[in-house]
Protein backbone atom coordinates (compact mmCIF):
# COMPACT_ATOMS: atom_id res chain seq x y z
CA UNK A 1 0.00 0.00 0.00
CA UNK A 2 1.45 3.49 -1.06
CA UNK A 3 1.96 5.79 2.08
CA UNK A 4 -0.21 8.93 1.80
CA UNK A 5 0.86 12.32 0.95
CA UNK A 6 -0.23 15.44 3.34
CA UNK A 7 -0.61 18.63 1.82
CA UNK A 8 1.87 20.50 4.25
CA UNK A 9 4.43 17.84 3.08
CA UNK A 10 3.66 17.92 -0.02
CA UNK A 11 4.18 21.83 -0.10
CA UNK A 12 7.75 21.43 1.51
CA UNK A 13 8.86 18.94 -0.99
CA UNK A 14 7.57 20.71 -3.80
CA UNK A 15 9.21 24.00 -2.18
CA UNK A 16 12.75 22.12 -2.19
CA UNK A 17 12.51 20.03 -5.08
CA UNK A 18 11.93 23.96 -6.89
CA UNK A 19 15.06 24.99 -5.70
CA UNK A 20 16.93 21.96 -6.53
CA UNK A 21 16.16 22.16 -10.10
CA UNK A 22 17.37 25.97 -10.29
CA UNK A 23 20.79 24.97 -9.09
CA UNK A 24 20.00 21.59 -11.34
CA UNK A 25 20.37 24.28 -14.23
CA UNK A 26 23.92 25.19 -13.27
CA UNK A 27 25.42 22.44 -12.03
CA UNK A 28 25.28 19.15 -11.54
CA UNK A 29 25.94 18.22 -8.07
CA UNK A 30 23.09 20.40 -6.84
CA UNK A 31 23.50 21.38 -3.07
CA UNK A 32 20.52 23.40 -2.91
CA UNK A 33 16.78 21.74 -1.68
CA UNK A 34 16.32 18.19 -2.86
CA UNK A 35 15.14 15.79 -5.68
CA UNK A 36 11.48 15.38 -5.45
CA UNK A 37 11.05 11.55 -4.93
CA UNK A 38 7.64 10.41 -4.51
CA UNK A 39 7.94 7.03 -5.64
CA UNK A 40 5.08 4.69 -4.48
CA UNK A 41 3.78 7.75 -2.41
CA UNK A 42 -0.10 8.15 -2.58
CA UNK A 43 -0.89 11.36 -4.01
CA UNK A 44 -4.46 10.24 -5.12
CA UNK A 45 -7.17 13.21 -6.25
CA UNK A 46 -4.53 15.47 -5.07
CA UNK A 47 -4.46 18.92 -6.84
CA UNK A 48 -1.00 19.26 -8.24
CA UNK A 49 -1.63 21.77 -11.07
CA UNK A 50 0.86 23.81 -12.49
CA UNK A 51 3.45 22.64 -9.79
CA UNK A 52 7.41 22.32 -11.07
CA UNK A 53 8.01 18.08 -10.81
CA UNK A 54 10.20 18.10 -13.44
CA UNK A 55 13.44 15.46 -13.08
CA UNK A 56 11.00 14.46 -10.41
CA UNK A 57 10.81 10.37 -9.27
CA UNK A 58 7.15 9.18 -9.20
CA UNK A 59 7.88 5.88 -10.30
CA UNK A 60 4.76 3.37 -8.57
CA UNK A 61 3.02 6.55 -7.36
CA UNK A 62 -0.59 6.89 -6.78
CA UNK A 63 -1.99 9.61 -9.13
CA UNK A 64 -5.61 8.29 -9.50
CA UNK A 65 -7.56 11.17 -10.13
CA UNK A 66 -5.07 13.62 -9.75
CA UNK A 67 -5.06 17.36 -11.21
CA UNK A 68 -2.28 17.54 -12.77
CA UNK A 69 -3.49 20.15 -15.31
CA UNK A 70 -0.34 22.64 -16.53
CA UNK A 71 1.83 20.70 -14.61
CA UNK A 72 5.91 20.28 -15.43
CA UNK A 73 7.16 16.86 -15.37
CA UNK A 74 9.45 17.18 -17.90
CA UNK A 75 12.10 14.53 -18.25
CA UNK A 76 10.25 13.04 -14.71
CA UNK A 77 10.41 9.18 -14.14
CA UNK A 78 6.58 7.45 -13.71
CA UNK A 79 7.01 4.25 -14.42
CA UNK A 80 4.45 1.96 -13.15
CA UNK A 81 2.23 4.45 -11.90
CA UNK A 82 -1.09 4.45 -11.67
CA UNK A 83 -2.83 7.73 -12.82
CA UNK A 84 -6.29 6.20 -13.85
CA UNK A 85 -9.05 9.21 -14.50
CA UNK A 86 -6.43 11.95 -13.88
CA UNK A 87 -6.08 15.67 -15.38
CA UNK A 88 -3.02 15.77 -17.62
CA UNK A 89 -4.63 19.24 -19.44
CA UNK A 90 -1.37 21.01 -21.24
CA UNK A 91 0.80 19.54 -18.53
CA UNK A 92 4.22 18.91 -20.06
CA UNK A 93 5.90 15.36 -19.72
CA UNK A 94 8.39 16.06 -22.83
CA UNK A 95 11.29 13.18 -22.06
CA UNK A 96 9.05 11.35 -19.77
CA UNK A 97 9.51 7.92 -19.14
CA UNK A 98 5.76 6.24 -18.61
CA UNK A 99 6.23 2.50 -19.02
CA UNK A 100 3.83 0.60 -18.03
CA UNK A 101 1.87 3.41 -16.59
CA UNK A 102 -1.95 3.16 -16.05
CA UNK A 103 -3.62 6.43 -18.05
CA UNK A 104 -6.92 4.93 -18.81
CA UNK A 105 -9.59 7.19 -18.98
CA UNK A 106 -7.09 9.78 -18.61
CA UNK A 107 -7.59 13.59 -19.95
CA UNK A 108 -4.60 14.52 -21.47
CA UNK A 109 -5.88 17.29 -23.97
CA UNK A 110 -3.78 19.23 -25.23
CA UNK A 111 0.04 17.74 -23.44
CA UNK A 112 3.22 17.52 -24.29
CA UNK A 113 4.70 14.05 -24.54
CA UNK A 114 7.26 14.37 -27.23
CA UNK A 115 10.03 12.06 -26.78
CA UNK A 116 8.46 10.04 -23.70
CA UNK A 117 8.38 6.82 -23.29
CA UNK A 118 4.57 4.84 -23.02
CA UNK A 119 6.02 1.47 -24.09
CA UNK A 120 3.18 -0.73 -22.58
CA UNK A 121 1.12 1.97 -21.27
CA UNK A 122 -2.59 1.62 -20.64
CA UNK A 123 -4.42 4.36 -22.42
CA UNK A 124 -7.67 2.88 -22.49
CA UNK A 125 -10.11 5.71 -23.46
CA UNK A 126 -7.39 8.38 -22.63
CA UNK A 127 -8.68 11.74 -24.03
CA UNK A 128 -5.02 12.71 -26.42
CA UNK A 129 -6.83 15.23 -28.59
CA UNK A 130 -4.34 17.93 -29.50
CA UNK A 131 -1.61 16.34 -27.36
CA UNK A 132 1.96 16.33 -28.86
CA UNK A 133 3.32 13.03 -29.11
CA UNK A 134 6.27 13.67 -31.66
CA UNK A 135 8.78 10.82 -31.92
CA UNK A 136 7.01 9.41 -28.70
CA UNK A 137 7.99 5.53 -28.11
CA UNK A 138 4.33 3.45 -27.36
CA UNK A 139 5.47 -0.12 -28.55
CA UNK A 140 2.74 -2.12 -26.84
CA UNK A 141 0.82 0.35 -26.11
CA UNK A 142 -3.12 -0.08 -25.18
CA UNK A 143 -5.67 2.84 -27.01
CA UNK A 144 -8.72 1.19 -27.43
CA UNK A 145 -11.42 3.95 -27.64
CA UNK A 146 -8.80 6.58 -27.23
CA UNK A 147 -9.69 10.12 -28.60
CA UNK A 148 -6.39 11.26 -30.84
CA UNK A 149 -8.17 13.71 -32.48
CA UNK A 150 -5.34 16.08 -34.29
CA UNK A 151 -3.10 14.53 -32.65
CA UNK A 152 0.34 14.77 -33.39
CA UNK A 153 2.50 11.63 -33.51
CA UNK A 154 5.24 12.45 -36.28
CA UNK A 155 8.11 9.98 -36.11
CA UNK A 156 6.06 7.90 -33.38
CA UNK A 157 6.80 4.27 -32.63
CA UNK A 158 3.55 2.71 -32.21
CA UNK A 159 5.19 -0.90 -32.80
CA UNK A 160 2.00 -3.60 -31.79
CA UNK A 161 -0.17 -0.68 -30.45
CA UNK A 162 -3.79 -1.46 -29.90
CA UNK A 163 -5.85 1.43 -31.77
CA UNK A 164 -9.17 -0.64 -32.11
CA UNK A 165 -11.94 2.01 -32.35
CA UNK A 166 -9.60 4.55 -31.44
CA UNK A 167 -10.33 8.10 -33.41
CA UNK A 168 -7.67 9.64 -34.93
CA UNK A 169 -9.38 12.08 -37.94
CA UNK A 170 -7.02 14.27 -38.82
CA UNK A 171 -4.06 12.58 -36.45
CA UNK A 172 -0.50 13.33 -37.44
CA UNK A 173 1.25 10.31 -38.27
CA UNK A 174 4.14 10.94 -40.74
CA UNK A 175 6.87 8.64 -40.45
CA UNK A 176 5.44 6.85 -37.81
CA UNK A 177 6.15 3.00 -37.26
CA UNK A 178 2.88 1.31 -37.17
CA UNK A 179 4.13 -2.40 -37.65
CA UNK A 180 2.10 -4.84 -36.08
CA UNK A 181 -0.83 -2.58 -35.09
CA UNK A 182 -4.11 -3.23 -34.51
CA UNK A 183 -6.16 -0.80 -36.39
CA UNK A 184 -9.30 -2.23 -36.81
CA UNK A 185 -12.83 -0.23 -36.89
CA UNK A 186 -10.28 2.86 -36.17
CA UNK A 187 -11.26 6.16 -37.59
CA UNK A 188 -8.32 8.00 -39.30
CA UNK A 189 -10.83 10.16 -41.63
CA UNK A 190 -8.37 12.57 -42.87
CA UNK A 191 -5.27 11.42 -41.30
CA UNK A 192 -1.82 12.49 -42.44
CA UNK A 193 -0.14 9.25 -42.88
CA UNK A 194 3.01 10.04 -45.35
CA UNK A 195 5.47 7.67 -45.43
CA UNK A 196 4.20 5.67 -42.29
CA UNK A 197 5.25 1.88 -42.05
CA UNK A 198 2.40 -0.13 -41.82
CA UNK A 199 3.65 -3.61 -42.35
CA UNK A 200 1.26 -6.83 -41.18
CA UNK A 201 -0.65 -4.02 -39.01
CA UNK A 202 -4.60 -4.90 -38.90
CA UNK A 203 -7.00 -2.23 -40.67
CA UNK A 204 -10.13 -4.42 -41.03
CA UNK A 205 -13.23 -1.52 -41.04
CA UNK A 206 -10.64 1.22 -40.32
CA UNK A 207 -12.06 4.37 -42.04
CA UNK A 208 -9.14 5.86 -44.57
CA UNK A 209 -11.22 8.63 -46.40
CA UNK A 210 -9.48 11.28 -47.28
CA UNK A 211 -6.41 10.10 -45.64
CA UNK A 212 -2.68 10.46 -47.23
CA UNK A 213 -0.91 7.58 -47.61
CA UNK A 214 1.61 8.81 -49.68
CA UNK A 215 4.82 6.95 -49.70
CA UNK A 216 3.48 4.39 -46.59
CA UNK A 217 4.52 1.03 -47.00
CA UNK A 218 1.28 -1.34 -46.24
CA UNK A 219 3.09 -5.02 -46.97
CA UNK A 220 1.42 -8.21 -45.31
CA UNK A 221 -1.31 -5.78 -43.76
CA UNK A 222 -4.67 -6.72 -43.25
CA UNK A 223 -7.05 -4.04 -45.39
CA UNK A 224 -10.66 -6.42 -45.64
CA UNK A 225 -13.90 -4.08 -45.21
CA UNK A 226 -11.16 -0.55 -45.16
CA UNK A 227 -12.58 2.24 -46.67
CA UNK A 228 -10.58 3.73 -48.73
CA UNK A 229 -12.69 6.68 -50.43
CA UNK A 230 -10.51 9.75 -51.26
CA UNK A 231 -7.45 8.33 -49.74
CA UNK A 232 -4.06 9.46 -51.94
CA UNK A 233 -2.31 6.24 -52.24
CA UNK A 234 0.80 7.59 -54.45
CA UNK A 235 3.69 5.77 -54.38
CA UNK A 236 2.06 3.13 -51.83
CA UNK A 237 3.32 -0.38 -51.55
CA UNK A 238 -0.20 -2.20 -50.70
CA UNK A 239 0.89 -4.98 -53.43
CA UNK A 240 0.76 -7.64 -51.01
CA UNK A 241 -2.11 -6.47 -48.63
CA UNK A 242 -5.32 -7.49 -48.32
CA UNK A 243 -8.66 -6.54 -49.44
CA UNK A 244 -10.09 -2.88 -49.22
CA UNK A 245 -13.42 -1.16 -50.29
């Protein structure tokens, strides 16, 4: 069981971990304040918005429900945590490392998550819509029913993700990795998708129209019931896939 967080503590640490990171800045070996290290602290429906926790640890923490909305946790540690139903609104977790975290249900409109790491994240119905998610690493990932809505996930590895009935109309996805996905009854209505690999990934009943495949490579992938209305296929390699409509 985590060990709960008080407010007044919670304050102090906060207060020291702030000035830690300003010396952080200029050297370091620190000597100022302290590393914030909350890991497997409870710090559930805790209001935390807008606080400074980058570099932080919150590895195993208890975020459930959190507010965590404009918060920096840039280059922060959280693997394993569990932030289930929490408010990730514009908060910044740029360099983040998430594996294995629990974000179902999660609202993260509107973040910053380029460059973290979600490999085998749960993001079960996560709201992403907006978020930034350039050259983010998900390999494993879980997004069923997740809301990517112009999201942007240029240069993404999404490596066996699980997008089934995820909606990503107008999603970035250039140059993503997409190998091995599961796609199916996705909606990527007018989805960027230059150049993205898409090798033996599942698309049965995704929705394509209007989408740009330009340049993606589509080999061994599973395309039965797609629809494909409108969708630029120039310069495409979807010889060897499978059925479409």
């Amino acid at each position: 069981m985590t060990e709960q967080v008080s407010e007044k503590e919670l304050a102090e640490l906060v207060a020291a971990h702030f000035e830690w990171v300003k010396e952080f800045g200029r050297t370091i070996f620190p000597q100022c304040g302290g590393r914030l290290d909350l890991q497997r602290r409870n710090l559930a429906d805790m209001d935390l918005a807008d606080m400074e926790m980058s570099l932080a640890n919150l590895n195993g923490a208890n975020l459930i429900g959190a507010n965590l909305t404009g918060t920096n946790l840039v280059a922060s540690t959280l693997n394993g945590a569990e932030l289930a139903g929490a408010n990730l609104t514009g908060a910044d977790l740029s360099f983040t490392d998430l594996l294995d975290v629990n974000l179902s249900g999660t609202n993260l409109l509107a973040a910053n998550l380029t460059d973290a790491d979600l490999s085998g994240a749960d993001l079960k119905g996560a709201n992403l819509t907006d978020a930034n998610l350039d050259c983010a690493r998900l390999v494993g990932a879980d997004l069923k029913g997740a809301n990517l809505t112009d999201t942007d996930l240029e240069g993404a590895d999404l490596r066996r993700v699980d997008l089934r009935r995820a909606n990503l109309d107008g999603a970035n996805l250039t140059d993503a990795d997409l190998t091995g996905a599961n796609l199916t009854d996705t909606d990527l209505e007018g989805a960027d998708l230059r150049r993205v690999d898409l090798r033996r990934a599942n698309l049965d009943g995704a929705n394509l129209t209007d989408a740009d495949l330009t340049g993606a490579r589509a080999e061994a992938a599973v395309l039965i019931g797609a629809n494909l209305g409108d969708t630029d296929l120039t310069d495409a390699i979807i010889d060897e896939a499978s059925g479409n409509r």
